[in-house]
Protein backbone atom coordinates (compact mmCIF):
# COMPACT_ATOMS: atom_id res chain seq x y z
CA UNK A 1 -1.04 -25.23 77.54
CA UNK A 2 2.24 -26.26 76.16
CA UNK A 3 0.81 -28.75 73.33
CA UNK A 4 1.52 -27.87 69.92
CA UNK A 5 -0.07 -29.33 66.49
CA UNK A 6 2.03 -28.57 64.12
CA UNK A 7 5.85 -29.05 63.77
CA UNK A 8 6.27 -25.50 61.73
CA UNK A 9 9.81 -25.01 61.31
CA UNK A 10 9.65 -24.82 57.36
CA UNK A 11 9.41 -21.56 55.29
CA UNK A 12 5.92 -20.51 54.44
CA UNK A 13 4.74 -21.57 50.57
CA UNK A 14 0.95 -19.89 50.89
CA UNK A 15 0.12 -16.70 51.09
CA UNK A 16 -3.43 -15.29 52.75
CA UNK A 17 -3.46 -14.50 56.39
CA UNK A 18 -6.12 -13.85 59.15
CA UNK A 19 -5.81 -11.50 61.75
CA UNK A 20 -6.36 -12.46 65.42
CA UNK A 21 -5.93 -10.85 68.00
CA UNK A 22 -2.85 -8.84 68.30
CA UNK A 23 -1.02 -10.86 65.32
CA UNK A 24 -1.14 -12.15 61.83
CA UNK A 25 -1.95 -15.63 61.36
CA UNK A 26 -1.89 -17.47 58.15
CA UNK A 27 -4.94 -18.81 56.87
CA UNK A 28 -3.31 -21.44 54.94
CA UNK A 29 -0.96 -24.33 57.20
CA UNK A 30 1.29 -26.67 56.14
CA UNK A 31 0.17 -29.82 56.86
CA UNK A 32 2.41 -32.40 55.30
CA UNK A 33 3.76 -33.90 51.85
CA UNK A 34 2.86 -36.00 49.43
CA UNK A 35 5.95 -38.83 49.18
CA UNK A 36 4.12 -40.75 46.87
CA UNK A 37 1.67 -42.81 44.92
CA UNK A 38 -0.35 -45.66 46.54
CA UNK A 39 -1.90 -48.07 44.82
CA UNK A 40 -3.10 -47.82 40.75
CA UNK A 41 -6.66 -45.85 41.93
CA UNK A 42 -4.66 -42.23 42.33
CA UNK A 43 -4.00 -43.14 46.07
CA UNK A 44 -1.56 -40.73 47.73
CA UNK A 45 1.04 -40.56 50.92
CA UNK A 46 1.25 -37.72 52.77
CA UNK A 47 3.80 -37.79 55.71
CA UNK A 48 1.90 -35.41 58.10
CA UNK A 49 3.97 -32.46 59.57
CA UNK A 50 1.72 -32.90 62.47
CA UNK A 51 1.60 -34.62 66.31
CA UNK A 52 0.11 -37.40 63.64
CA UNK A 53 -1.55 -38.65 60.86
CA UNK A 54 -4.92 -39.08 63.13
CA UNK A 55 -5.23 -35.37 63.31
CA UNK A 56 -5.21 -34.44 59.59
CA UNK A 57 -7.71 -37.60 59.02
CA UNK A 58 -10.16 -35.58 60.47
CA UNK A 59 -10.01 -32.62 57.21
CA UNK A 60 -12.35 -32.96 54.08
CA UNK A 61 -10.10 -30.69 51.98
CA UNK A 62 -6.62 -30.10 51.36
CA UNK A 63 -5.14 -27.45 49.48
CA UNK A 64 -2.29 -28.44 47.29
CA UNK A 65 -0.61 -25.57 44.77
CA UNK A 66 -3.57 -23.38 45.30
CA UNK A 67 -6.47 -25.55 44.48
CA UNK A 68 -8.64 -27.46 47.14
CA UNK A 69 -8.57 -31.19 46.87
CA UNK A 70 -11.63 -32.90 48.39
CA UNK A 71 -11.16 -35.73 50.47
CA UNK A 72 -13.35 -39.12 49.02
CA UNK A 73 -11.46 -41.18 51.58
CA UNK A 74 -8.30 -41.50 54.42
CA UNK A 75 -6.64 -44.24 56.06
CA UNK A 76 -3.51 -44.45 58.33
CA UNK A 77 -0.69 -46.35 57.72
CA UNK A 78 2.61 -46.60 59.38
CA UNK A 79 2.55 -42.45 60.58
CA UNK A 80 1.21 -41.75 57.29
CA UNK A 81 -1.69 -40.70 55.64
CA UNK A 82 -2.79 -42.89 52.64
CA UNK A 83 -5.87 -40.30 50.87
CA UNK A 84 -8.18 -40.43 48.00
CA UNK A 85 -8.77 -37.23 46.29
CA UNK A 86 -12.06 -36.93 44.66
CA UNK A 87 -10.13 -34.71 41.61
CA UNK A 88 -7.42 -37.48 41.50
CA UNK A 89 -8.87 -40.83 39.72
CA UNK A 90 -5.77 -42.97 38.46
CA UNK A 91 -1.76 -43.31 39.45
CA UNK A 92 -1.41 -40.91 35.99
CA UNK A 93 -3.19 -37.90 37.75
CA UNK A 94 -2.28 -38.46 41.09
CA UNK A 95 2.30 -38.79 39.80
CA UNK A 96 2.41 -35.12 39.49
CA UNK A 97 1.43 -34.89 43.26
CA UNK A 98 4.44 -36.24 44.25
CA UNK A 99 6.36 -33.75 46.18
CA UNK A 100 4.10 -31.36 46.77
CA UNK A 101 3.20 -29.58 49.85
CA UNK A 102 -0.58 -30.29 51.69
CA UNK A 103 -1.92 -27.48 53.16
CA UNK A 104 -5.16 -27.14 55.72
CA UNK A 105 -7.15 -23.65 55.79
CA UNK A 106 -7.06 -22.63 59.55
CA UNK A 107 -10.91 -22.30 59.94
CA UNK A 108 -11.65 -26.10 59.30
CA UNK A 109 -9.17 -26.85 62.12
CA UNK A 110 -10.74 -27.62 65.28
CA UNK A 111 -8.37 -27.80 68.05
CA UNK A 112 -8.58 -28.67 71.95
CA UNK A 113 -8.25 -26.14 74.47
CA UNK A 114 -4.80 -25.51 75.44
CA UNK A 115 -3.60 -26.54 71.56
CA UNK A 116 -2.18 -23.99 69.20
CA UNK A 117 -0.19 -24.06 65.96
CA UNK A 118 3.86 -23.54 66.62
CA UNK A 119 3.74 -20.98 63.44
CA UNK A 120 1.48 -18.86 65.88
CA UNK A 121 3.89 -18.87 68.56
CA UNK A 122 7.34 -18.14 66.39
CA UNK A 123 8.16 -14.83 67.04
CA UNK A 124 7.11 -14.27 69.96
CA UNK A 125 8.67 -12.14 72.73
CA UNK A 126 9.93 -14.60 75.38
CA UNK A 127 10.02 -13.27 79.10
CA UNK A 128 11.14 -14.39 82.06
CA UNK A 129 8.68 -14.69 85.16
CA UNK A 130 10.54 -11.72 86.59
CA UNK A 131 9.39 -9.87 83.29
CA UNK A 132 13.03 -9.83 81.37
CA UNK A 133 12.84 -9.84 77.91
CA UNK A 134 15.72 -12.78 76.91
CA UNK A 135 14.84 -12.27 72.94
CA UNK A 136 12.19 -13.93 70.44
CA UNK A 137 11.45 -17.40 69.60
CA UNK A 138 13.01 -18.37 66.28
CA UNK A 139 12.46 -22.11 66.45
CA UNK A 140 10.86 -25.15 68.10
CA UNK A 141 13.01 -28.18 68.03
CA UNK A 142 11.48 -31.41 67.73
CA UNK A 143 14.34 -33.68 69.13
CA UNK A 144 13.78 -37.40 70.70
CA UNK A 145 12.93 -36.18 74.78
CA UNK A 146 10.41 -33.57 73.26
CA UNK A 147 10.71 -30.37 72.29
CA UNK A 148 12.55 -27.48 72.77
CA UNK A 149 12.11 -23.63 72.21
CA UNK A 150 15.00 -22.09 70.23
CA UNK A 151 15.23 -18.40 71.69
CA UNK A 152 17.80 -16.12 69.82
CA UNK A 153 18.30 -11.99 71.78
CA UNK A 154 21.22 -9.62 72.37
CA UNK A 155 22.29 -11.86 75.10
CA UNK A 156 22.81 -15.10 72.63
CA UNK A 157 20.83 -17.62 72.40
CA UNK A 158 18.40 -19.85 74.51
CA UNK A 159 17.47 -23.23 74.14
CA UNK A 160 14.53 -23.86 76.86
CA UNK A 161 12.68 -27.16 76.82
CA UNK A 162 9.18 -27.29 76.59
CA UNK A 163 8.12 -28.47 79.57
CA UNK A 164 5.71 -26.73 82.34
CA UNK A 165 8.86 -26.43 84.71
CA UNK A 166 10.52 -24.10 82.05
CA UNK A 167 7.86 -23.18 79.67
CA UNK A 168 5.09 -21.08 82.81
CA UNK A 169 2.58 -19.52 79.70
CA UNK A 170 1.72 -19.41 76.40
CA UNK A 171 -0.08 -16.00 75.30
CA UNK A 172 -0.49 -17.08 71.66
CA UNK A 173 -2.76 -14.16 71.26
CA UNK A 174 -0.74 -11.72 73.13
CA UNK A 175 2.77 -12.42 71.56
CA UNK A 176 4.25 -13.60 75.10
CA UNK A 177 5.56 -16.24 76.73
CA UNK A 178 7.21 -16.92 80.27
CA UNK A 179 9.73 -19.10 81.07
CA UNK A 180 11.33 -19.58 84.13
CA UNK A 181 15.05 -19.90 83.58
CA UNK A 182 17.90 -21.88 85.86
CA UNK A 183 21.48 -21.41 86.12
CA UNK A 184 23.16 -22.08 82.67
CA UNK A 185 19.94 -21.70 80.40
């Protein structure tokens, strides 16, 4: 239960939400960027904001400024994601991409059980398995030995890694999630 999909620490860019149970979620993700032009056929890079460029392979459509881009073709290539856009026909049309944020709409994502998106879980109230409230989750830290859960509450701040001998449940829906703390946590 403690896999994530995306790495959301970034501000929000698209509005529209869905409501769940319990919470607001957004329809719209980010998903990655475009960091450039490939090829002379409109060919773009996206660096995926995700656990990799396998998982956004899988999408048809991508949602760039408001406007869904249809997928013709994908390919990986070195973490990336190297896509044709059916609207985007030459290196001319496909420039202006540069830059830009890719976005996924929520329904068309099929994840595993046990797999949520980290912007569902920000916020939350984190509790520890003797039911203490030690503040809300503010961030999730992707750092080289994995990640790590970036609590902030009136007794300072936590950083708990996210790892099932910390990290006991994730109540996406719900809001909540347990930790079990040790001595200087």
């Amino acid at each position: 239960m403690l896999c994530v999909t995306f790495f959301k620490n970034r501000p929000l860019q698209a509005g529209g939400t869905v409501r769940g149970e319990g919470n607001m979620k957004q329809q719209y993700l980010e998903a990655g960027q475009i960091v450039n032009t490939h090829g002379i056929r409109g060919e773009v890079r996206i660096v995926p904001w995700a656990d990799s460029a396998a998982f956004l392979r899988k999408f048809k459509t991508f949602y760039i400024d408001g406007n869904a881009f249809h997928v013709v073709r994908s390919s990986e290539h070195k973490r990336q994601l190297i896509v044709q856009f059916e609207e985007v026909t030459d290196i001319n049309a496909a420039m202006p991409l540069k830059g830009k944020t890719v976005f996924i709409d929520r329904a068309d994502a099929k994840l595993p059980r046990g797999r949520f998106f980290i912007q569902d879980i920000l916020g939350a109230e984190v509790v520890t398995d003797d039911g203490l409230s030690i503040g809300k989750l503010t961030d999730v830290l992707d750092l080289p030995g994995g990640q790590v859960y970036e609590v902030k509450g009136p007794e300072g701040e936590h950083l708990i890694p996210a790892v099932p001998e910390f990290v006991k449940n994730v109540d996406v829906d719900g809001g909540v999630i347990t930790v079990h703390l040790i001595e200087g946590m």
